[in-house]
Protein backbone atom coordinates (compact mmCIF):
# COMPACT_ATOMS: atom_id res chain seq x y z
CA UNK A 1 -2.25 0.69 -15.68
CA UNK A 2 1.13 2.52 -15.61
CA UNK A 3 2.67 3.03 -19.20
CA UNK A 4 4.95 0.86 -20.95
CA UNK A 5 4.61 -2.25 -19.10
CA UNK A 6 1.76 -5.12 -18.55
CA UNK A 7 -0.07 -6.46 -15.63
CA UNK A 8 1.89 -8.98 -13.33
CA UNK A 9 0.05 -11.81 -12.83
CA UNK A 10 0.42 -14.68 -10.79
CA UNK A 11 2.06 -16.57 -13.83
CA UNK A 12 4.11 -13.48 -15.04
CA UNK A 13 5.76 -12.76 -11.47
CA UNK A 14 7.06 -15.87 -11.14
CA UNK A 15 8.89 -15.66 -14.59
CA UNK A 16 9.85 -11.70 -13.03
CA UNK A 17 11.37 -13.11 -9.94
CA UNK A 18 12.80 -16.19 -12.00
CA UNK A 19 14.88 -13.47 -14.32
CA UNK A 20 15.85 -11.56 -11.75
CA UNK A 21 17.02 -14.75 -9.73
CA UNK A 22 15.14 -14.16 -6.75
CA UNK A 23 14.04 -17.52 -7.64
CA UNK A 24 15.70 -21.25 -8.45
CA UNK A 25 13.93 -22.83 -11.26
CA UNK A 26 14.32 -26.13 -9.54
CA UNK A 27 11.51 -24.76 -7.28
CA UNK A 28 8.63 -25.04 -9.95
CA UNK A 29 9.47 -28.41 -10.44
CA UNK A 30 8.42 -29.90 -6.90
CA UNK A 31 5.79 -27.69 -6.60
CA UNK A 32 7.36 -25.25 -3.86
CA UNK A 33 6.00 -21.96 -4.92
CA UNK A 34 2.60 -20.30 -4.26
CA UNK A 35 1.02 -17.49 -5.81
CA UNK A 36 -1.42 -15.92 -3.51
CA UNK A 37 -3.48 -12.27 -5.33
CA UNK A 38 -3.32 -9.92 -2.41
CA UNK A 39 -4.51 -6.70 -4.35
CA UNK A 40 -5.01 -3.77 -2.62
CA UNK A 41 -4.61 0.12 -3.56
CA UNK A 42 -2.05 -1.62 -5.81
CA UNK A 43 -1.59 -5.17 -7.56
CA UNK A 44 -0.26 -7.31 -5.00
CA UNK A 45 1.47 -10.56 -4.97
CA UNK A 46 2.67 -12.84 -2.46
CA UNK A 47 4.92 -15.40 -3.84
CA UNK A 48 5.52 -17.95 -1.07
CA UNK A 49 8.38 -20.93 -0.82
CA UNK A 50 8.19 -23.71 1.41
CA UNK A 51 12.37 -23.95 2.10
CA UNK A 52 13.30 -20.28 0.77
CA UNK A 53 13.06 -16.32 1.02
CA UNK A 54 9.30 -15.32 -0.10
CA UNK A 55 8.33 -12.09 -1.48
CA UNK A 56 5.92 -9.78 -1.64
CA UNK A 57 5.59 -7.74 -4.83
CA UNK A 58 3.73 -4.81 -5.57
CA UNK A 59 3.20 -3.28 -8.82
CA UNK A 60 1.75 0.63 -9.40
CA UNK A 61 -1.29 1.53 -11.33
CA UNK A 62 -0.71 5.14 -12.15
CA UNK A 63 2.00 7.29 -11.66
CA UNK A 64 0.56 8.54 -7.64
CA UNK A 65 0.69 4.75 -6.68
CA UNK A 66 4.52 4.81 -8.38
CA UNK A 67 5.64 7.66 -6.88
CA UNK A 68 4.68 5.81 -3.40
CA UNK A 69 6.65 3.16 -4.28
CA UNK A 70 9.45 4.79 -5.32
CA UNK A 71 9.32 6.47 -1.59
CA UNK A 72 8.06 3.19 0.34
CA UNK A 73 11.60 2.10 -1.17
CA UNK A 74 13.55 4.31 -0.24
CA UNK A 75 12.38 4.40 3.52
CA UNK A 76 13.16 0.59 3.88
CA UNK A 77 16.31 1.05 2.20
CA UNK A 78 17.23 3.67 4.65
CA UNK A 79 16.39 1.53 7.69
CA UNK A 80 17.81 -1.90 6.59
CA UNK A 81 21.30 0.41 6.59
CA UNK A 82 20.95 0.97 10.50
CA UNK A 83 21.76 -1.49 12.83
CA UNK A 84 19.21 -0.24 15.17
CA UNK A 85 16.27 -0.16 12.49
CA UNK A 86 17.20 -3.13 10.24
CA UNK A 87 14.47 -5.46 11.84
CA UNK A 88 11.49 -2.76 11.76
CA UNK A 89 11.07 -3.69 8.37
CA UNK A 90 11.05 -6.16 6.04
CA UNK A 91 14.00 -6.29 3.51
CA UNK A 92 14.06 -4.71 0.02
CA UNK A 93 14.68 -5.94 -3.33
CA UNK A 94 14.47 -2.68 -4.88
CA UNK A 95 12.13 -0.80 -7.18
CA UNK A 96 12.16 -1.81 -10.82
CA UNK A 97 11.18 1.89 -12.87
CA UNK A 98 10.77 0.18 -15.88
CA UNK A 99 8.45 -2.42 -14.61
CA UNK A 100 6.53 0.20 -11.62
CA UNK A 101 7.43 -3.36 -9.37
CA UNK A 102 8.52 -2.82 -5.83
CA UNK A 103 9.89 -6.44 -4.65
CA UNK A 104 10.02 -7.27 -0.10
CA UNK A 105 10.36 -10.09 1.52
CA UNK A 106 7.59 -11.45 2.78
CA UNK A 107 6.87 -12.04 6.38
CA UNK A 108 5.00 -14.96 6.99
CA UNK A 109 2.16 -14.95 9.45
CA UNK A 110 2.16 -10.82 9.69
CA UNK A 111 -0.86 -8.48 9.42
CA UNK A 112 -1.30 -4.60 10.19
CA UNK A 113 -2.71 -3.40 13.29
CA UNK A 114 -6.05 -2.51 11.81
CA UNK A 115 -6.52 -6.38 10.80
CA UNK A 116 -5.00 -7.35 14.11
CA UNK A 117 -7.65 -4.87 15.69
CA UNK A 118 -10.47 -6.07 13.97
CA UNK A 119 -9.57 -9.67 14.30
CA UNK A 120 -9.48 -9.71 18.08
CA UNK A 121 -11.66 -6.39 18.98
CA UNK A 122 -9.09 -5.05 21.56
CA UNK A 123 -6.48 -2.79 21.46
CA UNK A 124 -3.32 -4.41 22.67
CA UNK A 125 -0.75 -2.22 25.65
CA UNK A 126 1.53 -4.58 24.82
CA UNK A 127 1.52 -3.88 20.96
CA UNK A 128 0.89 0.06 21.51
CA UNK A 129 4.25 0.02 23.96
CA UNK A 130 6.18 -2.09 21.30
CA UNK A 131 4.61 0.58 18.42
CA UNK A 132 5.91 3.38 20.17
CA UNK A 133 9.60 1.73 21.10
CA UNK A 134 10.23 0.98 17.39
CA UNK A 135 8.91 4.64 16.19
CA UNK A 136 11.51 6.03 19.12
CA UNK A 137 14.42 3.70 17.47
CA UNK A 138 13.46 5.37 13.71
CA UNK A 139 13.35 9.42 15.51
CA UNK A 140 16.88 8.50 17.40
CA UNK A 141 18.16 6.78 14.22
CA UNK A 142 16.97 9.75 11.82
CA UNK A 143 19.21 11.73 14.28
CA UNK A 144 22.43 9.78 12.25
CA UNK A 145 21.50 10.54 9.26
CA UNK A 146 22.16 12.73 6.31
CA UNK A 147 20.09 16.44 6.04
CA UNK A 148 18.61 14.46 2.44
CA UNK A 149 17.98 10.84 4.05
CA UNK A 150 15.81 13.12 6.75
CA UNK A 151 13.84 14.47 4.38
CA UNK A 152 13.07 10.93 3.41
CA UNK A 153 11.38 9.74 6.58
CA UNK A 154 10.66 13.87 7.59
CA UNK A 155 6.55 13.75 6.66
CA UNK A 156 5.34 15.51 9.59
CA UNK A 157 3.63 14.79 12.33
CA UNK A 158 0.95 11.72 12.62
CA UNK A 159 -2.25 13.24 11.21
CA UNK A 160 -3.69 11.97 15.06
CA UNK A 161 -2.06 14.64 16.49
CA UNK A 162 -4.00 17.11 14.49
CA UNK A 163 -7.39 15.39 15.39
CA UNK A 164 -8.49 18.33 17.60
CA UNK A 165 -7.99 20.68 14.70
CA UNK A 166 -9.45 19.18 11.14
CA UNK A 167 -9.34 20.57 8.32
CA UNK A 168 -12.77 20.79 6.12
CA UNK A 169 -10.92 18.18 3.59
CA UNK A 170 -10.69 16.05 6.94
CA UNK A 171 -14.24 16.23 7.56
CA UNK A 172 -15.03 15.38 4.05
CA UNK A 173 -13.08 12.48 4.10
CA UNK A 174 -14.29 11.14 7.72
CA UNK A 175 -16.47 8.72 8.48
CA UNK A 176 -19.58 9.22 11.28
CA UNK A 177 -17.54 7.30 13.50
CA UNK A 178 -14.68 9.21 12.53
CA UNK A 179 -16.49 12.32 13.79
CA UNK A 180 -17.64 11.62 16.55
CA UNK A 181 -14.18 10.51 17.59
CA UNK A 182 -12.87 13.93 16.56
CA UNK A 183 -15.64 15.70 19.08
CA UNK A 184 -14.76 13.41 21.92
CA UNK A 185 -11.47 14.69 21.50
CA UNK A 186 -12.27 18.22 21.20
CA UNK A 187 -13.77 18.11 24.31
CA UNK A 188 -10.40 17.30 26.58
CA UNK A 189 -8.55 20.39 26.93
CA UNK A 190 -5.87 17.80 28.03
CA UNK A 191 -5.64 15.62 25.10
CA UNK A 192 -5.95 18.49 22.80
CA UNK A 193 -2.79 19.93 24.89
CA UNK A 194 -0.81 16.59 24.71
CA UNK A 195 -1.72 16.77 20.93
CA UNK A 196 -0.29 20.07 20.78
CA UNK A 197 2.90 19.13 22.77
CA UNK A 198 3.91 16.19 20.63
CA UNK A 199 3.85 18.48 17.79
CA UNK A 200 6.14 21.13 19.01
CA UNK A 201 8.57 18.48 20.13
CA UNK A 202 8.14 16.75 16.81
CA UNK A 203 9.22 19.35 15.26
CA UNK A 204 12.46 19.91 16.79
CA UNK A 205 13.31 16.54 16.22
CA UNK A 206 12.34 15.54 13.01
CA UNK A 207 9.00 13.87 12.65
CA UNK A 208 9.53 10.12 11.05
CA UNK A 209 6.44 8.77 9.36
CA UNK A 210 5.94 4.95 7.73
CA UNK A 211 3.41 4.92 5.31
């Protein structure tokens, strides 16, 4: 675990969120708040309230897991400050360095696109069209912004766009099905141009990548 703090459990984050007064104490009372283990790469919590704000909190194991929270942070700082990004993401309640705790709101009834995928074995147009809209809001926003808050969201491009050109690490890391994706690809002189194109233009305008 990361040094100089403990393990947040269910019974611990309430008492965090209760001293930072995220929380009312009347809420324990009636019975209002749920603690639901969500761990993942990192410990997560989701502490949901029938009436109120919940949150989702997420607390590092090692320093490499910290250091993504520190920078998860600081991206949904950066878009809840613009008017055109402030609904792309969920709100922030800032990253505690003593504690390795990163504290969001939670959104109720959301899941990533790979669950979504999985769940209803399709890939949505609808969703994809939506996808790219809100990633062309972020690259105009980024535009706005300071030469250091573009470095924030400036990770280059989407490793996708390299598909047609892996690296050996790549490969290692690749599943079969991962593979055989990456020779399908390989095999359209088109897509591998498109791939190509997006990159140059990226470049120019300052790729902007959520993590």
């Amino acid at each position: 675990m990361y040094p100089g703090r403990g393990d947040v459990s269910p019974l611990k984050v309430v008492q965090y969120l209760l001293e930072r007064g995220l929380i009312d104490p009347v809420d324990l009372f009636d019975g209002a708040v749920t603690v639901i283990d969500m761990a993942r790469r990192n410990r997560n919590l989701a502490v949901l309230r029938e009436r109120h704000p919940c949150y989702f909190v997420k607390q590092a194991v090692d320093d490499d897991e910290r250091r993504t929270l520190v920078h998860e942070e600081r991206v949904y700082r950066l878009l809840g400050e613009h008017p055109r990004t402030l609904e792309l993401s969920p709100r922030s309640f800032g990253f505690d360095d003593e504690q390795g705790i990163l504290t969001l709101e939670y959104v109720r009834g959301a899941h990533n696109l790979s669950e979504h995928s999985q769940r209803t074995a399709r890939f949505s147009i609808l969703i994809a069209k939506r996808l790219g809209e809100a990633l062309l809001r972020i690259h105009d926003t980024a535009q706005s912004m300071s030469e250091e808050d573009r470095r924030v969201l400036a990770l280059g491009p989407p490793w996708i766009l390299r598909a047609h050109r892996p690296s050996l690490d790549d490969y290692v890391r690749m599943s079969s099905g991962a593979i055989e994706t990456v020779r399908i690809i390989q095999q359209s002189e088109i897509i591998a141009h498109a791939f190509d194109n997006c990159t140059t233009v990226g470049r120019s305008t300052h790729w902007c990548t959520l993590t």
